[in-house]
PDB file of N, CA and C in Angstrom:
ATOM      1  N   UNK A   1      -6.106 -11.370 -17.420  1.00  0.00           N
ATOM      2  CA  UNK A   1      -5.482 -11.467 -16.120  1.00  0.00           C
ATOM      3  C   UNK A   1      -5.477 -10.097 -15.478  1.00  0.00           C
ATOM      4  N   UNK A   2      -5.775  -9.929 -14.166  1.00  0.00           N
ATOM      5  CA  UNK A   2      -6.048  -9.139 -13.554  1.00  0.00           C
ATOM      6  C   UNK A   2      -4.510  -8.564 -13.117  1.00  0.00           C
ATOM      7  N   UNK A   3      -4.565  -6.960 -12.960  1.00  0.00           N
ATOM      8  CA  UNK A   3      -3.236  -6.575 -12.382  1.00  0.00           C
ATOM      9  C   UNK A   3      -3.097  -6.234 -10.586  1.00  0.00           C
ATOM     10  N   UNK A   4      -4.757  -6.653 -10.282  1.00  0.00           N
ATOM     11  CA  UNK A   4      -4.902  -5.739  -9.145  1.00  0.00           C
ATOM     12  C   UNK A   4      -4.703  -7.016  -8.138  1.00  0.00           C
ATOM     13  N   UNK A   5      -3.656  -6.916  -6.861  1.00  0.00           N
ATOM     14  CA  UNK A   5      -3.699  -7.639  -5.683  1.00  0.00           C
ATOM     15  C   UNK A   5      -4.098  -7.322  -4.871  1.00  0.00           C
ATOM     16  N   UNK A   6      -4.761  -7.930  -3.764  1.00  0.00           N
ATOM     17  CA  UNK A   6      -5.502  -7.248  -2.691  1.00  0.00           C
ATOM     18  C   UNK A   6      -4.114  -7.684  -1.373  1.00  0.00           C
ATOM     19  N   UNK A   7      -3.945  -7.338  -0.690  1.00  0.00           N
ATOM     20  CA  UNK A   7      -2.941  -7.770   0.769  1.00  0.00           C
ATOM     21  C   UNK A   7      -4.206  -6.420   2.163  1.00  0.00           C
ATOM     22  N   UNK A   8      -4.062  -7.559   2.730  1.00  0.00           N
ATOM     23  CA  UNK A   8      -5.053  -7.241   4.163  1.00  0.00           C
ATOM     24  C   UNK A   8      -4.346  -8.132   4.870  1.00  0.00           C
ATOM     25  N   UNK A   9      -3.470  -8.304   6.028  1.00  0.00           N
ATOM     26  CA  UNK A   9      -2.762  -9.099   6.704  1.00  0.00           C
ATOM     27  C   UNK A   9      -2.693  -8.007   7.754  1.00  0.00           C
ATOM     28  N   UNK A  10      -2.926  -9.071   9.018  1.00  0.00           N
ATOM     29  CA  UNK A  10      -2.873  -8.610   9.901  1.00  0.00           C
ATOM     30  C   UNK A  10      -2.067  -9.240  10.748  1.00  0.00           C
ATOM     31  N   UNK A  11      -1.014  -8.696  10.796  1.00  0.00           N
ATOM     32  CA  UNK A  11       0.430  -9.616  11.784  1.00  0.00           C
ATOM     33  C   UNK A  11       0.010  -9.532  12.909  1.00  0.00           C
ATOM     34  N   UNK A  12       0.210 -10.434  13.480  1.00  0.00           N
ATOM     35  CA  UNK A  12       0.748 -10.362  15.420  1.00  0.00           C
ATOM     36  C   UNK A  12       1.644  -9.346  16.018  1.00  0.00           C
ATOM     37  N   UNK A  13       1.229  -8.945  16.861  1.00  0.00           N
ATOM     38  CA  UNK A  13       2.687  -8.315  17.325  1.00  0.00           C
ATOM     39  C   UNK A  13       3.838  -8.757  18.368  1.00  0.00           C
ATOM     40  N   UNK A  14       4.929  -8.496  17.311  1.00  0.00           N
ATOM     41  CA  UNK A  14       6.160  -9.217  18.035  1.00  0.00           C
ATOM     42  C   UNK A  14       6.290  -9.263  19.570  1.00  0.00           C
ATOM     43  N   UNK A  15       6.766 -10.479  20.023  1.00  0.00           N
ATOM     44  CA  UNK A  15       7.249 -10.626  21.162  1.00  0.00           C
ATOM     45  C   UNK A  15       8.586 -10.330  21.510  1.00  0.00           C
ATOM     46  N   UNK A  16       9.218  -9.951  22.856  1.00  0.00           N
ATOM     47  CA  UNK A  16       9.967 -10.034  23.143  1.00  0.00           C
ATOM     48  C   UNK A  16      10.970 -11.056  22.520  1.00  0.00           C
ATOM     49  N   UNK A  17      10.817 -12.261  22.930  1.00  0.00           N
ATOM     50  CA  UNK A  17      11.921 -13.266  22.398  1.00  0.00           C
ATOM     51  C   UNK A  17      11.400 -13.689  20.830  1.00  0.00           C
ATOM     52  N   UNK A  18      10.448 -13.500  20.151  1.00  0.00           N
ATOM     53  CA  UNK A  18      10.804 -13.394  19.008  1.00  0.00           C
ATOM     54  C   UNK A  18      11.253 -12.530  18.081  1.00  0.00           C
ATOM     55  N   UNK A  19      11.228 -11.732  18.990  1.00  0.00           N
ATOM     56  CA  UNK A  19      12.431 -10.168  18.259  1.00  0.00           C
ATOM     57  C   UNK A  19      13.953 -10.407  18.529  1.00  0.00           C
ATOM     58  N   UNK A  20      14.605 -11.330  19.548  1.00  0.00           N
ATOM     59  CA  UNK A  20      15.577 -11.481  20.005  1.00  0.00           C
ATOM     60  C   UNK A  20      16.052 -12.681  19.260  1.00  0.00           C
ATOM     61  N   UNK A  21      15.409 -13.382  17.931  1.00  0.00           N
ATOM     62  CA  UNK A  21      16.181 -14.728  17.661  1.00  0.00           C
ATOM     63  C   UNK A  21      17.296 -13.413  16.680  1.00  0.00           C
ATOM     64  N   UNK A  22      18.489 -14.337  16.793  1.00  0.00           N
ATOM     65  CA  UNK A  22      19.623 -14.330  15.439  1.00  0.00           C
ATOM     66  C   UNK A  22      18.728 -14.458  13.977  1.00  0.00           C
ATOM     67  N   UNK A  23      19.786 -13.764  13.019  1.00  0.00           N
ATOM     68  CA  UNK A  23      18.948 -13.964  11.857  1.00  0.00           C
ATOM     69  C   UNK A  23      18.077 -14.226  11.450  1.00  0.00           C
ATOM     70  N   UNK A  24      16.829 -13.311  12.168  1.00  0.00           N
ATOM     71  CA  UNK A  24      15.397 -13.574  11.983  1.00  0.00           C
ATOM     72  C   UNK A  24      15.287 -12.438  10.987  1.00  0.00           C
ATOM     73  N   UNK A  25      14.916 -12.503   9.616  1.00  0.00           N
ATOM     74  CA  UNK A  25      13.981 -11.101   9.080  1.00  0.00           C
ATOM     75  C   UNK A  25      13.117 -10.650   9.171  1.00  0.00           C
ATOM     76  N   UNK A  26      12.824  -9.492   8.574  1.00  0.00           N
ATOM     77  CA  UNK A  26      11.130  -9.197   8.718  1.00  0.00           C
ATOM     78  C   UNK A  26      11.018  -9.906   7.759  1.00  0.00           C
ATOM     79  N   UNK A  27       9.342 -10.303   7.502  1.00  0.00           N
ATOM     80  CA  UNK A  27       8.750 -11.161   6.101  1.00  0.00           C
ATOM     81  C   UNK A  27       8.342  -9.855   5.664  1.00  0.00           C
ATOM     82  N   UNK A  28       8.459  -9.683   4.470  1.00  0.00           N
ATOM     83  CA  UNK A  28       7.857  -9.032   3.694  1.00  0.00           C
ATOM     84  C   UNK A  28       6.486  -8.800   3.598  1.00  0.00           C
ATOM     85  N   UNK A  29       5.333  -8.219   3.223  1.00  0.00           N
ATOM     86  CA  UNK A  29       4.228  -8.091   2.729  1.00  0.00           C
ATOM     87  C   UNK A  29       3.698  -8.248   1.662  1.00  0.00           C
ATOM     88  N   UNK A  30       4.523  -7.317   1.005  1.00  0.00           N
ATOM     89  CA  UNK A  30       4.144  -7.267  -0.410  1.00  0.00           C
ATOM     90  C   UNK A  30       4.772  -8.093  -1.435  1.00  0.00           C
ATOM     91  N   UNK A  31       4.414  -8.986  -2.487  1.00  0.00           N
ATOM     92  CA  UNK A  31       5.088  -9.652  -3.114  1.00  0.00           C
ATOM     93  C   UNK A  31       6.057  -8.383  -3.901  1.00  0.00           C
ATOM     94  N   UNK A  32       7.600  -8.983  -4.086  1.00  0.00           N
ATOM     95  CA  UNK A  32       8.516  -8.079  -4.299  1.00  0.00           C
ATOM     96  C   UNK A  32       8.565  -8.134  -5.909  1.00  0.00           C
ATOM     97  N   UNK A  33       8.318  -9.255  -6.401  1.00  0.00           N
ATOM     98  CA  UNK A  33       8.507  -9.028  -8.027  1.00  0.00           C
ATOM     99  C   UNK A  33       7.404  -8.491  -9.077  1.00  0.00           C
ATOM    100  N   UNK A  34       6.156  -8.332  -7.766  1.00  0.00           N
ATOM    101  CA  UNK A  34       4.838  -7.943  -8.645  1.00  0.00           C
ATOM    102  C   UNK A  34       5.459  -6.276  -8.447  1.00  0.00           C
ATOM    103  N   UNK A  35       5.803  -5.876  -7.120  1.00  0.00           N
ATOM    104  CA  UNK A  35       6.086  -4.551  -7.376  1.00  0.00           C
ATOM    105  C   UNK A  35       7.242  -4.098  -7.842  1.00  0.00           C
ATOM    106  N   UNK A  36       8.041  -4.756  -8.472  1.00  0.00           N
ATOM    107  CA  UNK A  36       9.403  -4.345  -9.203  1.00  0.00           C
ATOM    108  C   UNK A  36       8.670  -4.139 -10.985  1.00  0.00           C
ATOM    109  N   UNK A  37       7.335  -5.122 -10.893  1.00  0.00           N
ATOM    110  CA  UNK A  37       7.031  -5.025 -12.468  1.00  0.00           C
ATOM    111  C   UNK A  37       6.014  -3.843 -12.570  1.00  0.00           C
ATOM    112  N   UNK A  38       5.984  -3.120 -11.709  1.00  0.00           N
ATOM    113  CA  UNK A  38       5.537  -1.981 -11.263  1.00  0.00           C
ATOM    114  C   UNK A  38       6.464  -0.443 -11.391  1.00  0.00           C
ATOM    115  N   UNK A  39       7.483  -0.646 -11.355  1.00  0.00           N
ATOM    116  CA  UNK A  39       8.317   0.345 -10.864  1.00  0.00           C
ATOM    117  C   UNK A  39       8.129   1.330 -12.047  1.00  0.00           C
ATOM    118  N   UNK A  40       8.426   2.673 -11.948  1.00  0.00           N
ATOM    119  CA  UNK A  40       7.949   3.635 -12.583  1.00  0.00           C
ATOM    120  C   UNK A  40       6.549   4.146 -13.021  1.00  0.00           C
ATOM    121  N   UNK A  41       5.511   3.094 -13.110  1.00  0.00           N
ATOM    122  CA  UNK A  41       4.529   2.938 -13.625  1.00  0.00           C
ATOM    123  C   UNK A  41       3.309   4.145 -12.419  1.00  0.00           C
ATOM    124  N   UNK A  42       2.252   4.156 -13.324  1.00  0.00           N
ATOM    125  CA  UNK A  42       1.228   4.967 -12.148  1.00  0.00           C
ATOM    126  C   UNK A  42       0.637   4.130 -11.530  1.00  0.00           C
ATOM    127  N   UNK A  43       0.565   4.349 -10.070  1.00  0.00           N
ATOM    128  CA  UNK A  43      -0.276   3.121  -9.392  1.00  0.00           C
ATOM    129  C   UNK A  43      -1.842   3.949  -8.759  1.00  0.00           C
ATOM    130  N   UNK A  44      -2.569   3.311  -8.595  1.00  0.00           N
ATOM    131  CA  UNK A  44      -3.476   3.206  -7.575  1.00  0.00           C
ATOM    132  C   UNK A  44      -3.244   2.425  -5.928  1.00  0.00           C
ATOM    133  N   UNK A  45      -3.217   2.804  -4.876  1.00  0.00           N
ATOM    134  CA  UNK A  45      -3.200   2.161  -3.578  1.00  0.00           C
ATOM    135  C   UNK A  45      -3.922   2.398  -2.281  1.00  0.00           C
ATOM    136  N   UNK A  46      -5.119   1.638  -2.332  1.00  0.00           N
ATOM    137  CA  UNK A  46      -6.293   2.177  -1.792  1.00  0.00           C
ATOM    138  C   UNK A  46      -5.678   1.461   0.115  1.00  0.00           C
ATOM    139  N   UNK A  47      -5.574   2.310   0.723  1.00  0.00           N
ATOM    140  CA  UNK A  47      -5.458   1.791   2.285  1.00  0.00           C
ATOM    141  C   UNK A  47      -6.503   1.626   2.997  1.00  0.00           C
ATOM    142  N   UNK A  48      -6.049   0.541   3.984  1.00  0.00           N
ATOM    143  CA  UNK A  48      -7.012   0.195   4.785  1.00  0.00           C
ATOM    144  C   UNK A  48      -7.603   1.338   5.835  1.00  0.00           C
ATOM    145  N   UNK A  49      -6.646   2.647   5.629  1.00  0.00           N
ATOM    146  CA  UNK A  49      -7.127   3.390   6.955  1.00  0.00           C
ATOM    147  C   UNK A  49      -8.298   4.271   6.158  1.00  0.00           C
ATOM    148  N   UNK A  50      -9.510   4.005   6.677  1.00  0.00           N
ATOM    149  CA  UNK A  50     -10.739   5.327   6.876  1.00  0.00           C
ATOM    150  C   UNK A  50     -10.838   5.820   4.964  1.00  0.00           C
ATOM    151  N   UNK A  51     -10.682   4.680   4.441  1.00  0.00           N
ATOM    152  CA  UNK A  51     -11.425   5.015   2.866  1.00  0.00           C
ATOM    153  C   UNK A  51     -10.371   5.481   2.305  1.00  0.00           C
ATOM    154  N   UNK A  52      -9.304   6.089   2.399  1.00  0.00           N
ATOM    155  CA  UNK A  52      -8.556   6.724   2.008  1.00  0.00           C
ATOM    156  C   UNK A  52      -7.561   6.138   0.675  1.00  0.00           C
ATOM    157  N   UNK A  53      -7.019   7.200  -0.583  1.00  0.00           N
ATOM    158  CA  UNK A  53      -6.588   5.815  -1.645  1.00  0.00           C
ATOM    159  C   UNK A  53      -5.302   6.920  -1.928  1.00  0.00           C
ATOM    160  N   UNK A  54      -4.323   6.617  -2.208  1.00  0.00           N
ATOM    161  CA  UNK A  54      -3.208   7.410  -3.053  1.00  0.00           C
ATOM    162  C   UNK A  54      -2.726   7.391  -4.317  1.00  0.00           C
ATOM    163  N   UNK A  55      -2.778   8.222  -5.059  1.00  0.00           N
ATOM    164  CA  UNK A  55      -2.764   7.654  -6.507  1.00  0.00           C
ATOM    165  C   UNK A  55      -0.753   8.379  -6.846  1.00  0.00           C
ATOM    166  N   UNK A  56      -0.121   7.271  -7.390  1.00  0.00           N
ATOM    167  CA  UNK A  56       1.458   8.369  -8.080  1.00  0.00           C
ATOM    168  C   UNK A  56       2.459   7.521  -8.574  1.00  0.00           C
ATOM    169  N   UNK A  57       3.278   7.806  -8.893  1.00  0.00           N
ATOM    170  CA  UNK A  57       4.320   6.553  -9.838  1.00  0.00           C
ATOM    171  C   UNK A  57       5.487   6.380  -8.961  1.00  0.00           C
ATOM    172  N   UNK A  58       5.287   4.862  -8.845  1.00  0.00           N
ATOM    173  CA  UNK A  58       5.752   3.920  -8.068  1.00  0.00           C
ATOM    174  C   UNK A  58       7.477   4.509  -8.540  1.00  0.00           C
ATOM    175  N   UNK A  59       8.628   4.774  -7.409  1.00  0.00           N
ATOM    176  CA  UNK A  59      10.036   5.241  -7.481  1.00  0.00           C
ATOM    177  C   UNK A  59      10.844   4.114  -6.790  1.00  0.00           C
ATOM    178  N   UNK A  60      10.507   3.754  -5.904  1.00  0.00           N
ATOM    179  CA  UNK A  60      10.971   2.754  -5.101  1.00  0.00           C
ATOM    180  C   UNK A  60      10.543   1.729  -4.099  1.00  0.00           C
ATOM    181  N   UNK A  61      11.112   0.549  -4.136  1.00  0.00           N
ATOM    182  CA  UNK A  61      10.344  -0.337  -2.844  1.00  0.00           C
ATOM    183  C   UNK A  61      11.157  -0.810  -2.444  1.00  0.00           C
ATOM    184  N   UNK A  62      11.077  -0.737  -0.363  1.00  0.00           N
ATOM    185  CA  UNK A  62      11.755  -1.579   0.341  1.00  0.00           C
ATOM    186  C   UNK A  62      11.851  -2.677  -0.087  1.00  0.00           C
ATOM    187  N   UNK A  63      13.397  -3.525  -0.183  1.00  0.00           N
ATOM    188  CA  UNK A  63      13.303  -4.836  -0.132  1.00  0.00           C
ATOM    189  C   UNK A  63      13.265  -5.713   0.513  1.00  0.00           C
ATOM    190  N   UNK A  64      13.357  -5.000   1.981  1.00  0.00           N
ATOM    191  CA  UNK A  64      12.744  -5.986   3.382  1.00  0.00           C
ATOM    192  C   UNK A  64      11.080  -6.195   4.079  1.00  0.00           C
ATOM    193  N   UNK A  65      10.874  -4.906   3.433  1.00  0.00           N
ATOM    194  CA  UNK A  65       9.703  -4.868   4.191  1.00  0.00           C
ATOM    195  C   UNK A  65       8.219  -4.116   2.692  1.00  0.00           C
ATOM    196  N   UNK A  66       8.689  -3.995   2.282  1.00  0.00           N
ATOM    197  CA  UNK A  66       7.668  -4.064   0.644  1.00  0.00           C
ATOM    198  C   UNK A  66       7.311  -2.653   1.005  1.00  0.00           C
ATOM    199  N   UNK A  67       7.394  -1.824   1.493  1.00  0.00           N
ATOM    200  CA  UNK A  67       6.883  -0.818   1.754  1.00  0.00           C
ATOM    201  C   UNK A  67       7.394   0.435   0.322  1.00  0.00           C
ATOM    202  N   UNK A  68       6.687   1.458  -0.105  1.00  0.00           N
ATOM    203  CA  UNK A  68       6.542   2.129  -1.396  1.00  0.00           C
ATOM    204  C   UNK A  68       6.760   3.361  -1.225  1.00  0.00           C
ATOM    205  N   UNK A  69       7.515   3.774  -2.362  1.00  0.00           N
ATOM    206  CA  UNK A  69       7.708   5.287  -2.526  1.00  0.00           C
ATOM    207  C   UNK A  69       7.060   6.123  -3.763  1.00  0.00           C
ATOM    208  N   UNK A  70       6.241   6.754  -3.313  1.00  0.00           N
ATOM    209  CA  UNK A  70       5.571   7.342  -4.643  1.00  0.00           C
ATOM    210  C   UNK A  70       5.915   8.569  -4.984  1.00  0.00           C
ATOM    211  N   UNK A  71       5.841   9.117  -6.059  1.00  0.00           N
ATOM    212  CA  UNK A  71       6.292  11.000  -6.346  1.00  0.00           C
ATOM    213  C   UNK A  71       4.740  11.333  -7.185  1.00  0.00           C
ATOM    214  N   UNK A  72       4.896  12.153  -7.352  1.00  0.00           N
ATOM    215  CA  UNK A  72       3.735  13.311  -7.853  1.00  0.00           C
ATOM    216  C   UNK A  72       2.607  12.483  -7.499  1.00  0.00           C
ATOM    217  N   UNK A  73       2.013  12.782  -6.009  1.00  0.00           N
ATOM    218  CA  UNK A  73       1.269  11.859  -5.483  1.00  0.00           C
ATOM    219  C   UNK A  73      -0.178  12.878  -5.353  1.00  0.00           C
ATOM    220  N   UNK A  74      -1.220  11.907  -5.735  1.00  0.00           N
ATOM    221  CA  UNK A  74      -2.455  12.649  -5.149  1.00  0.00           C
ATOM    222  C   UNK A  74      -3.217  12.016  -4.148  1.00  0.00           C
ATOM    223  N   UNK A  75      -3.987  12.440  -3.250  1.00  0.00           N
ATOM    224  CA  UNK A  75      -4.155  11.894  -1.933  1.00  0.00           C
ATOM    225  C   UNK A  75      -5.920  12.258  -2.093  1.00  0.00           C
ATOM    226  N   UNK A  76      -6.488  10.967  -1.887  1.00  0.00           N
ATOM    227  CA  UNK A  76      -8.096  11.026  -2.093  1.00  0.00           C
ATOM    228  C   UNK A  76      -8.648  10.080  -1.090  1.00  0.00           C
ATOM    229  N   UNK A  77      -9.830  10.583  -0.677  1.00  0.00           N
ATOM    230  CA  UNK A  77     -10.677   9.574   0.442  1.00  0.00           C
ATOM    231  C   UNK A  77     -12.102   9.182  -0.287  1.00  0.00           C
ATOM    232  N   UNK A  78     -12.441   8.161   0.101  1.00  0.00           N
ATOM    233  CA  UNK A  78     -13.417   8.156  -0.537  1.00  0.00           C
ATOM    234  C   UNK A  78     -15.554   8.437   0.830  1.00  0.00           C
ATOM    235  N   UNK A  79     -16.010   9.018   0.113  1.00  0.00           N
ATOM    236  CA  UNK A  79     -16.725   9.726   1.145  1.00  0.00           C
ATOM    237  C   UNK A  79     -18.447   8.672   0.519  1.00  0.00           C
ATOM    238  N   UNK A  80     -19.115   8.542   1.584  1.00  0.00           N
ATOM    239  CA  UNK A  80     -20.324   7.056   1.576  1.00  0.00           C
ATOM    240  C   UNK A  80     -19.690   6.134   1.222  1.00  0.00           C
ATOM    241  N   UNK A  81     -18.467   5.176   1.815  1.00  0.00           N
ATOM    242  CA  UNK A  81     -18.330   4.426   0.759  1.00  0.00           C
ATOM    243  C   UNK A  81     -18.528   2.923   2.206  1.00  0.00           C
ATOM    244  N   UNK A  82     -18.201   1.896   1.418  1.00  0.00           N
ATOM    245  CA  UNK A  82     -18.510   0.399   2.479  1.00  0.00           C
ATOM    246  C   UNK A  82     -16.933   0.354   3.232  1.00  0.00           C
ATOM    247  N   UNK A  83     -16.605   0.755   3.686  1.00  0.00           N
ATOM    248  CA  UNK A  83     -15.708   0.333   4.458  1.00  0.00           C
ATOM    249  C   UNK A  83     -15.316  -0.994   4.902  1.00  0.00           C
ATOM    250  N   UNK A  84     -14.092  -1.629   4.040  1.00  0.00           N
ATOM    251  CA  UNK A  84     -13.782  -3.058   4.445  1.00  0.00           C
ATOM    252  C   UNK A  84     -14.530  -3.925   3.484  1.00  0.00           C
ATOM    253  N   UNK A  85     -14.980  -3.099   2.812  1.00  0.00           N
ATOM    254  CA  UNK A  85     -14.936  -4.259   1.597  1.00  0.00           C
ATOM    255  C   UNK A  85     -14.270  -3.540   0.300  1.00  0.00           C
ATOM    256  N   UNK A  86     -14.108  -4.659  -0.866  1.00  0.00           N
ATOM    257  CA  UNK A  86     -13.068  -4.021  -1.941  1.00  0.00           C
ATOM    258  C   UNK A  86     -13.316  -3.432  -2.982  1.00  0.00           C
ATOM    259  N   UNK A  87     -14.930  -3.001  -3.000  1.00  0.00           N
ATOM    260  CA  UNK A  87     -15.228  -2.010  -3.846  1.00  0.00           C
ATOM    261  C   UNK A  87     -15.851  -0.664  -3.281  1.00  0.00           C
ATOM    262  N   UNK A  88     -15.091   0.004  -4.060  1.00  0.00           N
ATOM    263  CA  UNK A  88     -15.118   1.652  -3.071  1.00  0.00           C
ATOM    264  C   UNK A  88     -16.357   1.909  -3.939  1.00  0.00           C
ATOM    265  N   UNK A  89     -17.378   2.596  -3.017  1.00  0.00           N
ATOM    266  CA  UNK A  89     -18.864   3.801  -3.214  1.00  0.00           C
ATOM    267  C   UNK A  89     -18.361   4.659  -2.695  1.00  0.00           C
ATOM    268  N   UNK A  90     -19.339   5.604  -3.467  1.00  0.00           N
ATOM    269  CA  UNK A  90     -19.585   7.177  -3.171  1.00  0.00           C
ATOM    270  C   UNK A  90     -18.749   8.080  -3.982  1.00  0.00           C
ATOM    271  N   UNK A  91     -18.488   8.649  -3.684  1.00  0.00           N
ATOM    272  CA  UNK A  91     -17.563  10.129  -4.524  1.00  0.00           C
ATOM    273  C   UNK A  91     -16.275  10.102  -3.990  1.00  0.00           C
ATOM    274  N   UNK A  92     -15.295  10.259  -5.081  1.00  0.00           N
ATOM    275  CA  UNK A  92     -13.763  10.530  -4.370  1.00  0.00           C
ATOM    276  C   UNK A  92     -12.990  11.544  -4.641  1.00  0.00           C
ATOM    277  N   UNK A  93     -12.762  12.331  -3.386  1.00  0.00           N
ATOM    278  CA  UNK A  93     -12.822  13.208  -3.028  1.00  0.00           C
ATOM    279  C   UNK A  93     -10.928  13.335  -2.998  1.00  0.00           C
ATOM    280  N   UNK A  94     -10.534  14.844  -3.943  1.00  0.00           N
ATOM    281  CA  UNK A  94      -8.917  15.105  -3.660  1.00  0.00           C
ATOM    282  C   UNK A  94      -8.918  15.450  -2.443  1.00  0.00           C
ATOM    283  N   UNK A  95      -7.655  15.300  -1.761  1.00  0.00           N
ATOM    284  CA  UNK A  95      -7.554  16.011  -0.379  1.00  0.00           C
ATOM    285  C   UNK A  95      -6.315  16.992  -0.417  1.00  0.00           C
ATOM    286  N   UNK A  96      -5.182  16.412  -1.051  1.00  0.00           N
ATOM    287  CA  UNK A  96      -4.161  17.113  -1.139  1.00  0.00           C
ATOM    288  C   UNK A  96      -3.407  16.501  -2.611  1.00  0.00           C
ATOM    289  N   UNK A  97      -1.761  16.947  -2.914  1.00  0.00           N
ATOM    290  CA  UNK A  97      -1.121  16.904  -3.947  1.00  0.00           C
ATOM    291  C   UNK A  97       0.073  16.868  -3.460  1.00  0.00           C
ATOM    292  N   UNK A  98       1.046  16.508  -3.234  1.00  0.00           N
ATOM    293  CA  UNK A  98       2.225  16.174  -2.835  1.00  0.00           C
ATOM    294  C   UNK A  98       3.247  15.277  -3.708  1.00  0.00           C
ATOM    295  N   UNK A  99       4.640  16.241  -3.652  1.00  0.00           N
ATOM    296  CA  UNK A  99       5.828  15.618  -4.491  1.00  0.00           C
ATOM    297  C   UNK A  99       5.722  14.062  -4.299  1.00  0.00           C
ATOM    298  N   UNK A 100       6.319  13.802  -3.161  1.00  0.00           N
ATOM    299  CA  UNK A 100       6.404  12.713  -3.128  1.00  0.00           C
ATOM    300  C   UNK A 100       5.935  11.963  -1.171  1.00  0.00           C
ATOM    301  N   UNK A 101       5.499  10.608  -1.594  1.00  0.00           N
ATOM    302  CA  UNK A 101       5.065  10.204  -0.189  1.00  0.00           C
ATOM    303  C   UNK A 101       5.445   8.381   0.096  1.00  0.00           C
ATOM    304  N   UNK A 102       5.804   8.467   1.499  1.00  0.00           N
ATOM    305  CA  UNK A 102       6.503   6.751   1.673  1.00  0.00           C
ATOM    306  C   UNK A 102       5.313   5.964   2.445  1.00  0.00           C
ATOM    307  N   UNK A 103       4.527   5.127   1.725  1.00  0.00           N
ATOM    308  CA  UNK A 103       3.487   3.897   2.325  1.00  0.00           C
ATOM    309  C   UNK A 103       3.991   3.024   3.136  1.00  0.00           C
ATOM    310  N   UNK A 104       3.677   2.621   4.009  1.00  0.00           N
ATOM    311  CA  UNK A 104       3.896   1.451   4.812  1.00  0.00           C
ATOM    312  C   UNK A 104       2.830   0.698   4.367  1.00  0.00           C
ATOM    313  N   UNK A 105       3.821  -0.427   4.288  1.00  0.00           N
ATOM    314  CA  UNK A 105       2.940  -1.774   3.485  1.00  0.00           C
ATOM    315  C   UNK A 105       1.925  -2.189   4.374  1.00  0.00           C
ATOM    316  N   UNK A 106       1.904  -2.241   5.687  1.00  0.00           N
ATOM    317  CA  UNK A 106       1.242  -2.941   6.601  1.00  0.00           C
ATOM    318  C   UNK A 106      -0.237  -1.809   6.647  1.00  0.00           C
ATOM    319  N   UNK A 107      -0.427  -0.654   5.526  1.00  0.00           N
ATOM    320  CA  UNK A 107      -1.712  -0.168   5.049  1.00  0.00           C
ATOM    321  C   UNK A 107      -2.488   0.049   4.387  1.00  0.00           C
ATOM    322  N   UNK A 108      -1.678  -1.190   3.068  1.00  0.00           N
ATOM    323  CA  UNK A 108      -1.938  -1.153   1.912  1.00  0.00           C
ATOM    324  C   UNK A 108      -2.745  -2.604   1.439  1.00  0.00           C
ATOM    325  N   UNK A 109      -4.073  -1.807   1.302  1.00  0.00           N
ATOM    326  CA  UNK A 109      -5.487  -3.219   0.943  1.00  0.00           C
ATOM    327  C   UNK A 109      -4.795  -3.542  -0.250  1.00  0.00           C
ATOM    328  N   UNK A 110      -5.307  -2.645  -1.124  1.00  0.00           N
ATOM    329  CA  UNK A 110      -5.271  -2.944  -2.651  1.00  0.00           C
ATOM    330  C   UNK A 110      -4.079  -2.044  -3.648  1.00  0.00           C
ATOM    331  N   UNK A 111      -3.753  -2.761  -4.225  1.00  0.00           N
ATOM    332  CA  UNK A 111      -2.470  -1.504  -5.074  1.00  0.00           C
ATOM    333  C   UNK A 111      -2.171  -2.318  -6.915  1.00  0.00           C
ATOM    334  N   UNK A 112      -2.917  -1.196  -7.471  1.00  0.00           N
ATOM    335  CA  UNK A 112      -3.236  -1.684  -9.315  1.00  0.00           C
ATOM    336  C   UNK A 112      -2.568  -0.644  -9.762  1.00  0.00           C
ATOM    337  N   UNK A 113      -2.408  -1.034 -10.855  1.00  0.00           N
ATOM    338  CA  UNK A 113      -1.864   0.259 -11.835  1.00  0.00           C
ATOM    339  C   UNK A 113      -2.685   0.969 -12.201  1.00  0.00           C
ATOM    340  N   UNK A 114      -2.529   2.207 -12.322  1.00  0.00           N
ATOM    341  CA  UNK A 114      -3.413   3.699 -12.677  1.00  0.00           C
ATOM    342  C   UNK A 114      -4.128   3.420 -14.383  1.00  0.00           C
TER     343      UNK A 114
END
């Protein structure tokens, strides 16, 4: 069994009066119990923006909106690669190193454990 989920969703954007109902939530993105069986662990989370992937151990996740907190994070793009599809080509390239960094779910293709 595979650990890796793919999420590519592309919401609508809210309307006026559907921002205005009573007790409307946000829906979530990310399934919440795959990333709780995650927590501490090293992840991989390749985003949809421009090749780009973050690698660091999962600290926390929104519980409204699935969105991720990573610490000792490394930040890599990947350079020739197919863009928009789910196997990355070419060479991957560090860009930076950072304590810690907060994902928004709504950029997150793919996210496996390290």
């Amino acid at each position: 069994m595979s650990g890796n989920v793919k999420f590519n969703v592309v919401a609508p954007a809210p309307t006026p009066a559907a921002a205005k109902k009573a007790g409307e939530k946000p829906q979530p993105i990310l399934p919440h119990e795959f990333l709780l069986s995650l927590y501490g662990r090293r992840v991989i989370v390749l985003l949809s923006y421009q090749n780009h992937e973050l690698e660091g151990r999962l600290t926390a996740v929104d519980a409204d909106k699935g969105d991720l907190f990573l610490e000792d994070v490394v930040h890599f793009v990947w350079s020739h690669g197919g863009f928009g599809s789910t196997v990355r080509e070419g060479a991957r390239t560090e860009l930076r190193r950072c304590g810690s960094a907060m994902v928004n779910s709504r950029y997150i293709e793919v996210i496996t454990p390290a």
